[in-house]
C-alpha atoms as a PDB file:
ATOM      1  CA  UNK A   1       0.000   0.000   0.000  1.00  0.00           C
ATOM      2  CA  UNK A   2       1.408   3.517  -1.034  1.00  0.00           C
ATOM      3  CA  UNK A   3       2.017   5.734   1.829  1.00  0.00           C
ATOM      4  CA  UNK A   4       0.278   8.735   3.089  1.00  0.00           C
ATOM      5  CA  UNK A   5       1.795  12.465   2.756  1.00  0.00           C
ATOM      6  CA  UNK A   6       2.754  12.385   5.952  1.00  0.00           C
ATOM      7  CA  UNK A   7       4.531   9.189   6.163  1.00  0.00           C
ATOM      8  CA  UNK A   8       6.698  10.136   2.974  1.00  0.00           C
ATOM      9  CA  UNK A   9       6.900  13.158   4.826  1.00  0.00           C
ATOM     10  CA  UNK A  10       8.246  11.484   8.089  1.00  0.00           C
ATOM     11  CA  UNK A  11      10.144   8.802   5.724  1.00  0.00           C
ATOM     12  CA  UNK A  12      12.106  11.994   3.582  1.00  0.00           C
ATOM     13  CA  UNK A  13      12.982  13.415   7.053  1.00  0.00           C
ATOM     14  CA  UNK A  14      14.444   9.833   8.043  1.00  0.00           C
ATOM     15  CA  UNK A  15      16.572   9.883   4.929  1.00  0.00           C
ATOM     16  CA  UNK A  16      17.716  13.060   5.869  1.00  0.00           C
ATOM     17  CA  UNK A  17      18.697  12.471   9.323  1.00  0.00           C
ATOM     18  CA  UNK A  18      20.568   9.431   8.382  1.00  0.00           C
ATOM     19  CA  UNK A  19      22.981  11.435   5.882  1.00  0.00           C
ATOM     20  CA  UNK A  20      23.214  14.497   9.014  1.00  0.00           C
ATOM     21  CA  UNK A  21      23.782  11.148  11.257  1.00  0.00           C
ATOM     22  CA  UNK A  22      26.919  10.147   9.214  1.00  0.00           C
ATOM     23  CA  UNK A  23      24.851   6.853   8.421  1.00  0.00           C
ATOM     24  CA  UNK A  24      24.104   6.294  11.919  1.00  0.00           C
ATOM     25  CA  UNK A  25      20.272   4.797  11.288  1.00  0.00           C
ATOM     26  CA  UNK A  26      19.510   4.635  14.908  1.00  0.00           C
ATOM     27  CA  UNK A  27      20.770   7.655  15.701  1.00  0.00           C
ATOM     28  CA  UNK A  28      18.335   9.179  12.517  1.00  0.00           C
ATOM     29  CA  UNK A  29      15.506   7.272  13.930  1.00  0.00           C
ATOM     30  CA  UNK A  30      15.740   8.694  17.294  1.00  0.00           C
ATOM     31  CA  UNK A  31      16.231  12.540  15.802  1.00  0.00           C
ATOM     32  CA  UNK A  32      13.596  12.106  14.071  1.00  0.00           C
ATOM     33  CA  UNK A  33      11.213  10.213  16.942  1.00  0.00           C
ATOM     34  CA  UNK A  34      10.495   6.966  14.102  1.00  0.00           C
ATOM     35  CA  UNK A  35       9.912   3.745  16.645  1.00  0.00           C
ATOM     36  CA  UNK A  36      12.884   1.127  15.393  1.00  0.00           C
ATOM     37  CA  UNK A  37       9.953  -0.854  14.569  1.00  0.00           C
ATOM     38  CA  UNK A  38       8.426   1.053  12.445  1.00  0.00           C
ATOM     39  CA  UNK A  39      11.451   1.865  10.529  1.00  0.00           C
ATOM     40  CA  UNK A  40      12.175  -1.854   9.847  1.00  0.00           C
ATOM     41  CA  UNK A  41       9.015  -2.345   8.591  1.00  0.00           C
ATOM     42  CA  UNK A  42       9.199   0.368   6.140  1.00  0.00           C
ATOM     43  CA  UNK A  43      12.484  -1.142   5.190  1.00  0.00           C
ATOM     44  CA  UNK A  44      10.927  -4.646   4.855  1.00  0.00           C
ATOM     45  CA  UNK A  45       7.682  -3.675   2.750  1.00  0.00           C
ATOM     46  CA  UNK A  46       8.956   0.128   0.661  1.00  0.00           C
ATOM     47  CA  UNK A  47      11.302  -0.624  -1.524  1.00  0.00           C
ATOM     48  CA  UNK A  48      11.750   3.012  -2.702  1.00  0.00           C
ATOM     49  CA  UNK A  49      12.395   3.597   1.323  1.00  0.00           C
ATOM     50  CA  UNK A  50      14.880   0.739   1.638  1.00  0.00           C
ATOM     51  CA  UNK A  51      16.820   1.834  -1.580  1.00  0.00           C
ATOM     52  CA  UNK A  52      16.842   5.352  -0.259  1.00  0.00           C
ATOM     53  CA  UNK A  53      18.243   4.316   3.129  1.00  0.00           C
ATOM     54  CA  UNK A  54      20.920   2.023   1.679  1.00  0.00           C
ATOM     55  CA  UNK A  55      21.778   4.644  -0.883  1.00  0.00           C
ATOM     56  CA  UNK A  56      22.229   7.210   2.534  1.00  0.00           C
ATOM     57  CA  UNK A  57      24.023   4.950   4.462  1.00  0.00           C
ATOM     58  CA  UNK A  58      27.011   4.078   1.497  1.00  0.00           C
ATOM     59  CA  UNK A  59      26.975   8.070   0.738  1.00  0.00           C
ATOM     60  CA  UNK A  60      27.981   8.943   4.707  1.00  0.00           C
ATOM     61  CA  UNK A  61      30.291   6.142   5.102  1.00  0.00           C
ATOM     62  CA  UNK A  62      32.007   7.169   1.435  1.00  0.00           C
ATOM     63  CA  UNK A  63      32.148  10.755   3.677  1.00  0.00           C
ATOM     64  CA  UNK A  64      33.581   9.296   6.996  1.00  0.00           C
ATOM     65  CA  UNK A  65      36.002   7.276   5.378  1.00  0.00           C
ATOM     66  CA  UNK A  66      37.425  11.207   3.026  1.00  0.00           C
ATOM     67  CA  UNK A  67      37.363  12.953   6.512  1.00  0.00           C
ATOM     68  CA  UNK A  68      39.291  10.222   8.074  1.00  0.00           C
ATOM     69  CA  UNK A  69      41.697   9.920   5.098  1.00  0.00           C
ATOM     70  CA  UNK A  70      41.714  13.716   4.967  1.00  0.00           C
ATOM     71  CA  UNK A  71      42.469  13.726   8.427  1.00  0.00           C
ATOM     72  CA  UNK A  72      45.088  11.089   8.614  1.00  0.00           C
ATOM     73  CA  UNK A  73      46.841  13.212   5.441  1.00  0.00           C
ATOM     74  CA  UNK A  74      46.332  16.545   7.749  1.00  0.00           C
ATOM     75  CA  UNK A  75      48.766  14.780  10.504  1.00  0.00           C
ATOM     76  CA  UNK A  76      50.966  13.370   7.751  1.00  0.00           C
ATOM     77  CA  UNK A  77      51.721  17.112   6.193  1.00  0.00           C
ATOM     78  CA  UNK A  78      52.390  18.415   9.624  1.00  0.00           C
ATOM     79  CA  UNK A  79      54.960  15.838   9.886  1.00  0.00           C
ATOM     80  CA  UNK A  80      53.202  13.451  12.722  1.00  0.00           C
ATOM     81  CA  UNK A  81      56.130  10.045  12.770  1.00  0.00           C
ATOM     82  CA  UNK A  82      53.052   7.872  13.781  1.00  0.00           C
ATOM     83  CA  UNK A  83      50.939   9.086  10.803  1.00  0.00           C
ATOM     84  CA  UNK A  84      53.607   9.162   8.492  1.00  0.00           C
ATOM     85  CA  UNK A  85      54.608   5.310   9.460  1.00  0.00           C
ATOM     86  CA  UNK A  86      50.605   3.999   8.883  1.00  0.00           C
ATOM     87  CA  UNK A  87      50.523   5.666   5.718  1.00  0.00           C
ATOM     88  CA  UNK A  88      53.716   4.114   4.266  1.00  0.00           C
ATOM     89  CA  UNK A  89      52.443   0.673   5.610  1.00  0.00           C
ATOM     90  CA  UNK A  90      48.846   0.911   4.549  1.00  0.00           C
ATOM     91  CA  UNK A  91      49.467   2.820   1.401  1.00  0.00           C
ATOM     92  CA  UNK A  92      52.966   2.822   0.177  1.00  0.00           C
ATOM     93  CA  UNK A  93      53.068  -1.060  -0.206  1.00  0.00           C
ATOM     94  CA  UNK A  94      54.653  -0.839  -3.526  1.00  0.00           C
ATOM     95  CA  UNK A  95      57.747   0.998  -2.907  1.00  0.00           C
ATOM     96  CA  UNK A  96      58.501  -1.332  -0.003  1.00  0.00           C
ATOM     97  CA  UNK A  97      57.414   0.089   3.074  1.00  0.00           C
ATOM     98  CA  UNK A  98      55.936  -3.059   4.483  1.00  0.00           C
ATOM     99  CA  UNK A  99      56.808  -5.375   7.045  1.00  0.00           C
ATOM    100  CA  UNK A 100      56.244  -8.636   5.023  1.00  0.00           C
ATOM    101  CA  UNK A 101      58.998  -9.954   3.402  1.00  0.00           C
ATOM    102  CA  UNK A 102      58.983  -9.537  -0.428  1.00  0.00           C
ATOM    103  CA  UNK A 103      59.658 -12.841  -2.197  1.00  0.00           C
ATOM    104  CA  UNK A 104      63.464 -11.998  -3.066  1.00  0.00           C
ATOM    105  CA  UNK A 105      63.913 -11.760   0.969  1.00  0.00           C
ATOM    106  CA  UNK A 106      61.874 -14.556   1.945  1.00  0.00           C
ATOM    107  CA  UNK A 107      64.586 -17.416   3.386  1.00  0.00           C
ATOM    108  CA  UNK A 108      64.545 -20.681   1.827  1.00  0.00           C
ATOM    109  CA  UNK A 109      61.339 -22.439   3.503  1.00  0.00           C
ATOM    110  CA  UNK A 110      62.386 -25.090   5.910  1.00  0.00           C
ATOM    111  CA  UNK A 111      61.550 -28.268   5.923  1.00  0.00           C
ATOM    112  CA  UNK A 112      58.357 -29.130   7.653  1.00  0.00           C
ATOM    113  CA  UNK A 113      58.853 -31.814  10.219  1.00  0.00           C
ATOM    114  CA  UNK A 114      56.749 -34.374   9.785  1.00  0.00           C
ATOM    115  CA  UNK A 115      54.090 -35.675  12.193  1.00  0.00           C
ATOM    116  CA  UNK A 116      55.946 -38.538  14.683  1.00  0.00           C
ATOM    117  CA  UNK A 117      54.497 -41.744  14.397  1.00  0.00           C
ATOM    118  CA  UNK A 118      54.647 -44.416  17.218  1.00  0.00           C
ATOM    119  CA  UNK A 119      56.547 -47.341  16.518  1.00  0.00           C
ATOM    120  CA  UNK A 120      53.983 -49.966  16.663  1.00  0.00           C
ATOM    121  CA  UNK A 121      52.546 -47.933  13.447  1.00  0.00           C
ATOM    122  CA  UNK A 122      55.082 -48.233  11.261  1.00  0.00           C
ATOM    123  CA  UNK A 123      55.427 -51.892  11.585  1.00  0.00           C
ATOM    124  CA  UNK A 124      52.514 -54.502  10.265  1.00  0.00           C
ATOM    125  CA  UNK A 125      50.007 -55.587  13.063  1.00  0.00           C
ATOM    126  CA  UNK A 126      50.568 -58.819  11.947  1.00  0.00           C
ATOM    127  CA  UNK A 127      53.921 -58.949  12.648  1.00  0.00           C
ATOM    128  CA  UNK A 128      53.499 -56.391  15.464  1.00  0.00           C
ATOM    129  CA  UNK A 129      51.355 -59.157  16.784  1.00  0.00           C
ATOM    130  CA  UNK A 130      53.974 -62.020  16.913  1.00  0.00           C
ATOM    131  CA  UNK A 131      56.544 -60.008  18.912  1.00  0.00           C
ATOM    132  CA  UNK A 132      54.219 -59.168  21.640  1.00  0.00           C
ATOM    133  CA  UNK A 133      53.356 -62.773  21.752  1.00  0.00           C
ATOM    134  CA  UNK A 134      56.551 -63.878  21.598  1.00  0.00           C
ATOM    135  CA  UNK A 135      57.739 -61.639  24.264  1.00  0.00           C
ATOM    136  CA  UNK A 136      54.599 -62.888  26.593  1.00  0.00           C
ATOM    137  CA  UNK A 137      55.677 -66.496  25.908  1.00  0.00           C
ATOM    138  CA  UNK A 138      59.386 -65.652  27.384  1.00  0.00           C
ATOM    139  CA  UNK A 139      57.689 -63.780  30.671  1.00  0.00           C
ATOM    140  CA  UNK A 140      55.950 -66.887  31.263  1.00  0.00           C
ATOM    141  CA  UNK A 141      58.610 -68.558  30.867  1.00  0.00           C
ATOM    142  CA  UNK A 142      60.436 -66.634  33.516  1.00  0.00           C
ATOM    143  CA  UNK A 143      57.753 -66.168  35.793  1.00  0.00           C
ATOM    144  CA  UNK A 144      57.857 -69.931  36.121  1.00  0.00           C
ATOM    145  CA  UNK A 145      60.946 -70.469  36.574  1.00  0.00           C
ATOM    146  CA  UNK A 146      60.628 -68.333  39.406  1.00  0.00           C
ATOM    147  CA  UNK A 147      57.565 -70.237  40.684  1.00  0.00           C
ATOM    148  CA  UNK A 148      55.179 -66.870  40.208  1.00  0.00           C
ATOM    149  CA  UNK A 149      52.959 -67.003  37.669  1.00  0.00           C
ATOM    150  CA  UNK A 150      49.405 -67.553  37.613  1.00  0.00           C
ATOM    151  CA  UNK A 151      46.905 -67.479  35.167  1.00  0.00           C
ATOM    152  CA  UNK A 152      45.226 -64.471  36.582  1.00  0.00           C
ATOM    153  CA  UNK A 153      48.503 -62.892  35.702  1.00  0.00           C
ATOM    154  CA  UNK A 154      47.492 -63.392  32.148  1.00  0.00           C
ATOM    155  CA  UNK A 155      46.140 -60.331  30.863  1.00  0.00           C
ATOM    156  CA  UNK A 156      48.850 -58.389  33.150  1.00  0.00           C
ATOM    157  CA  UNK A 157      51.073 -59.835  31.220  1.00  0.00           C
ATOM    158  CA  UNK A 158      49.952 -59.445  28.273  1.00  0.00           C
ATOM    159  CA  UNK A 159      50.584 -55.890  28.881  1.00  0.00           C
ATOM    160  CA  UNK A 160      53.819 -55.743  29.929  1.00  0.00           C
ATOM    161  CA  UNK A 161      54.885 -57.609  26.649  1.00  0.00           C
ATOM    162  CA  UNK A 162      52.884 -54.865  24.644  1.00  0.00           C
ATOM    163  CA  UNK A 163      55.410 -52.272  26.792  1.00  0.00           C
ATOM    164  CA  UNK A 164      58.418 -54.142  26.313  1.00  0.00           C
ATOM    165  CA  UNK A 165      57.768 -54.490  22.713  1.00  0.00           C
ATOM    166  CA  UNK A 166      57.332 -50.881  21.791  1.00  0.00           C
ATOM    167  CA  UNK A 167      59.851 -49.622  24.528  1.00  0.00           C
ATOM    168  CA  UNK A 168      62.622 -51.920  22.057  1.00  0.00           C
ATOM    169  CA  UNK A 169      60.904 -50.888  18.869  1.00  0.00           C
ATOM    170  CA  UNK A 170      61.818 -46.835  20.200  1.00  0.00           C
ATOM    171  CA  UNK A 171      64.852 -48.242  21.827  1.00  0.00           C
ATOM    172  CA  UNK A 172      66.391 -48.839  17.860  1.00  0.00           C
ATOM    173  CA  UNK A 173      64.446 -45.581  16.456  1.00  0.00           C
ATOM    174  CA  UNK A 174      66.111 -43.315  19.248  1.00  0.00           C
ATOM    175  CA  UNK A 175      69.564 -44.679  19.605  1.00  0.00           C
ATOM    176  CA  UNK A 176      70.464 -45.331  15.394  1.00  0.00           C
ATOM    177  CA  UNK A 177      72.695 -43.389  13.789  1.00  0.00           C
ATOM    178  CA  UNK A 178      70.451 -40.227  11.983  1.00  0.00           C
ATOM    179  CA  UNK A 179      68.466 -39.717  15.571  1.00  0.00           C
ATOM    180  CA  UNK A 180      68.668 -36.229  16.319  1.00  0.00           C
ATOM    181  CA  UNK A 181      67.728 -36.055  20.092  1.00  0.00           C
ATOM    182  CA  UNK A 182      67.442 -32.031  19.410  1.00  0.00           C
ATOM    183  CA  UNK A 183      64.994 -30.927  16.855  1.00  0.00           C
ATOM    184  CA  UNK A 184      66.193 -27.202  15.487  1.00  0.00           C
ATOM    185  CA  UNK A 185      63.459 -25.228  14.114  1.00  0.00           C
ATOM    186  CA  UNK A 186      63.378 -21.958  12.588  1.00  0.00           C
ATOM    187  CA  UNK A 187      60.740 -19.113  12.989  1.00  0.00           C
ATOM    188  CA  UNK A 188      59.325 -17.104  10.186  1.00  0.00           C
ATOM    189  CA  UNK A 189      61.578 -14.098  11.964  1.00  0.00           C
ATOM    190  CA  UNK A 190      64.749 -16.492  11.488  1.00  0.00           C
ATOM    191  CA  UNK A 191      65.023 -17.247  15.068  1.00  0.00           C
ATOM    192  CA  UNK A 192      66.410 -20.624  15.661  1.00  0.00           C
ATOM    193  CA  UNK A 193      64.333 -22.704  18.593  1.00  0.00           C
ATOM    194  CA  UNK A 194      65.677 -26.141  20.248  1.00  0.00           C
ATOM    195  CA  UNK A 195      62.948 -28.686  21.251  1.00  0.00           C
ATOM    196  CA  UNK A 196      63.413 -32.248  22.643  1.00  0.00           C
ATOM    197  CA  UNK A 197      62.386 -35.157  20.646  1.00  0.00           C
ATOM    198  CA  UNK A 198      59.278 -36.072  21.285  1.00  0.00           C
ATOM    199  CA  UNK A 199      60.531 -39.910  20.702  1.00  0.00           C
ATOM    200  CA  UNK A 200      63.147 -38.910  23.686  1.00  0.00           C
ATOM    201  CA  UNK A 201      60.211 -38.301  26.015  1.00  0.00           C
ATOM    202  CA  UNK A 202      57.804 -40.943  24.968  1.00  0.00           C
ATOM    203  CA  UNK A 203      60.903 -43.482  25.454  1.00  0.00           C
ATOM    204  CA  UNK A 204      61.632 -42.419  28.918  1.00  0.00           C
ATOM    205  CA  UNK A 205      57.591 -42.645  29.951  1.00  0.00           C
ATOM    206  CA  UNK A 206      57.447 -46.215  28.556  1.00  0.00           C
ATOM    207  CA  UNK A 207      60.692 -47.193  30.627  1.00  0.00           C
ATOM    208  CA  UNK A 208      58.820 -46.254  32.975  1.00  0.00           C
ATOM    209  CA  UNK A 209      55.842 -47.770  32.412  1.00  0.00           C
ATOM    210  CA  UNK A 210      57.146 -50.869  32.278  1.00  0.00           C
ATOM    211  CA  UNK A 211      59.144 -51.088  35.279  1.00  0.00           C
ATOM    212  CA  UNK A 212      55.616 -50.308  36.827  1.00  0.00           C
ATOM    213  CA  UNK A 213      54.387 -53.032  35.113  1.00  0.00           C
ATOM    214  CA  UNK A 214      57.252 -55.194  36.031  1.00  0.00           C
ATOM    215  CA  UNK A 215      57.063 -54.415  39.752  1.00  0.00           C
ATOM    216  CA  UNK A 216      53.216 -55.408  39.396  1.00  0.00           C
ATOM    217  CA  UNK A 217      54.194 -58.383  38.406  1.00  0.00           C
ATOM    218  CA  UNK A 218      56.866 -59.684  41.039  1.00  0.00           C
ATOM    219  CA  UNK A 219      59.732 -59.135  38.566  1.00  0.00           C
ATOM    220  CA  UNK A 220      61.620 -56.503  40.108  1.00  0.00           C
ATOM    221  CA  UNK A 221      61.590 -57.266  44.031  1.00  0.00           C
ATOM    222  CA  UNK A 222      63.415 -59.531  45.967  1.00  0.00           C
ATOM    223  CA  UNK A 223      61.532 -62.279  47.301  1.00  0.00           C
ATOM    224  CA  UNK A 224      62.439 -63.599  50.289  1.00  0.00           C
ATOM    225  CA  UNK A 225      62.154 -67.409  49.507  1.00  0.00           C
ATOM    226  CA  UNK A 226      64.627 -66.724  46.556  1.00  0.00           C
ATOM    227  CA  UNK A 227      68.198 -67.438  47.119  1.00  0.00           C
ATOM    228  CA  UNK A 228      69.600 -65.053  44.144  1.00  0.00           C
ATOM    229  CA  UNK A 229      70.561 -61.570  45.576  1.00  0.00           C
ATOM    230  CA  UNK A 230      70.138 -60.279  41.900  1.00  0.00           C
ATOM    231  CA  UNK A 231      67.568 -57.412  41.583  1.00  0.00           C
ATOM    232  CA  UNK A 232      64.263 -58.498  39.496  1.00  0.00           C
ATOM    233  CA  UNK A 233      64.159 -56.127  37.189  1.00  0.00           C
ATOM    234  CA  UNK A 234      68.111 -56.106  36.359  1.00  0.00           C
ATOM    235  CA  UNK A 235      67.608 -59.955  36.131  1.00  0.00           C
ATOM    236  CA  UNK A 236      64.870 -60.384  33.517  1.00  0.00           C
ATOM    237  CA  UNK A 237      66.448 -56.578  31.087  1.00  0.00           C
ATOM    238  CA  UNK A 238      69.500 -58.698  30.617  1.00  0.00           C
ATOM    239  CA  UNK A 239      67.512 -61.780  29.821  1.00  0.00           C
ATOM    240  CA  UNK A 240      64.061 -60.844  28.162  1.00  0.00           C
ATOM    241  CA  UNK A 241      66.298 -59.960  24.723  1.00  0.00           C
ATOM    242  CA  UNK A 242      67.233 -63.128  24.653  1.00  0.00           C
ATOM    243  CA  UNK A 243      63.203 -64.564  24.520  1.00  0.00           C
ATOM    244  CA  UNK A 244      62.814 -62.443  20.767  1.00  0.00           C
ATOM    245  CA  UNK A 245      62.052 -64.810  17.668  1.00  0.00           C
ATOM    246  CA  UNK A 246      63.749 -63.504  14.615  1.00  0.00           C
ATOM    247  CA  UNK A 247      60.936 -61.900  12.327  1.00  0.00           C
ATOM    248  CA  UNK A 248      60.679 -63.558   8.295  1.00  0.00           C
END
């Protein structure tokens, strides 16, 4: 429905308050006393209105954004260092007043380290599976001999052969020849940082894991009834390498 005279009156005035607003439409709505209601409807059903207002609003912020420019120019003429800088960065680009590198000055892009797999996933399950099982076999074994094992102590261990496994499987990775304990990485800004490998730490926390595991199981405490003076877990490191089966 086409508006009365006095609401294209009230709309016009709306218009013109917005422009006098710098493109402030609350601000216009509120000069003029229009309910923010009943200036979003007018928006929603006039499209004459709504063009108007959008047409407002892009014409004071094409305004705002001269004065500031005009402004920011004012402080650069009067010699203002601050000023001057922001205007070299933001508009001066192209002569090389920018703090991004250029392509010339970018150094050689490093290497991206790659994401650090545990050993058990480099190796085939299959074949993952027969050490652990090999390695339980030798526990039992040893457990035994020592007149300690039970089968409760089954899925226990189970567990510590899983342990032992991977703790021998990082044992090779960290202690081979191209290991580099340090990792050296450099920073967009060319500073040089120093991390540990995370292979390092993951060794040392399944060491000690499985001398947890161990102790759970009776293999590193003395026992009492046992006539060897020999500490458990001393005993069974220097033999359990001897329990692997050579992988086809």
């Amino acid at each position: 429905m086409k508006p009365d005279k006095k609401q294209e009156d009230l709309m016009a005035q709306v218009i013109s308050a917005i422009i006098q607003s710098k493109g402030f439409k609350t601000v216009a709505c509120q000069a003029v006393g229009v309910n923010p209601r009943t200036f979003r409807y007018w928006m929603q059903n006039d499209e004459e209105f709504r063009k108007a207002v959008e047409d407002a609003v892009e014409f004071s912020r094409e305004y705002r954004d001269d004065l500031a420019e005009q402004k920011l120019f004012s402080l650069v003429e009067a010699g203002d260092t601050t000023a001057c800088i922001f205007y070299a960065k933001t508009r001066l680009k192209d002569r090389g007043y920018t703090d991004k590198r250029t392509p010339k000055e970018q150094p050689q892009a490093q290497e991206q380290p790659q994401a650090q797999q545990l050993p058990a996933e480099t190796i085939d399950p299959k074949v993952m599976k027969r050490k652990v099982e090999s390695k339980k076999q030798y526990i039992v074994k040893l457990l035994k001999q020592e007149g300690k094992y039970t089968t409760e102590l089954s899925m226990q261990v189970k567990i510590v052969a899983q342990l032992l496994v991977k703790t021998d499987l990082l044992a090779d990775e960290i202690f081979a020849s191209d290991h580099r304990s340090v990792n050296i990485e450099t920073s967009r800004e060319g500073d040089a940082r120093e991390s540990i490998s995370p292979k390092e730490k993951l060794y040392l926390d399944y060491l000690q894991q499985s001398q947890k595991a161990l102790r759970a199981l009776g293999m590193n405490t003395d026992s009492k009834a046992a006539k060897q003076a020999e500490n458990g877990l001393q005993k069974f490191l220097e033999q359990f390498g001897e329990g692997d089966v050579d992988e086809q």
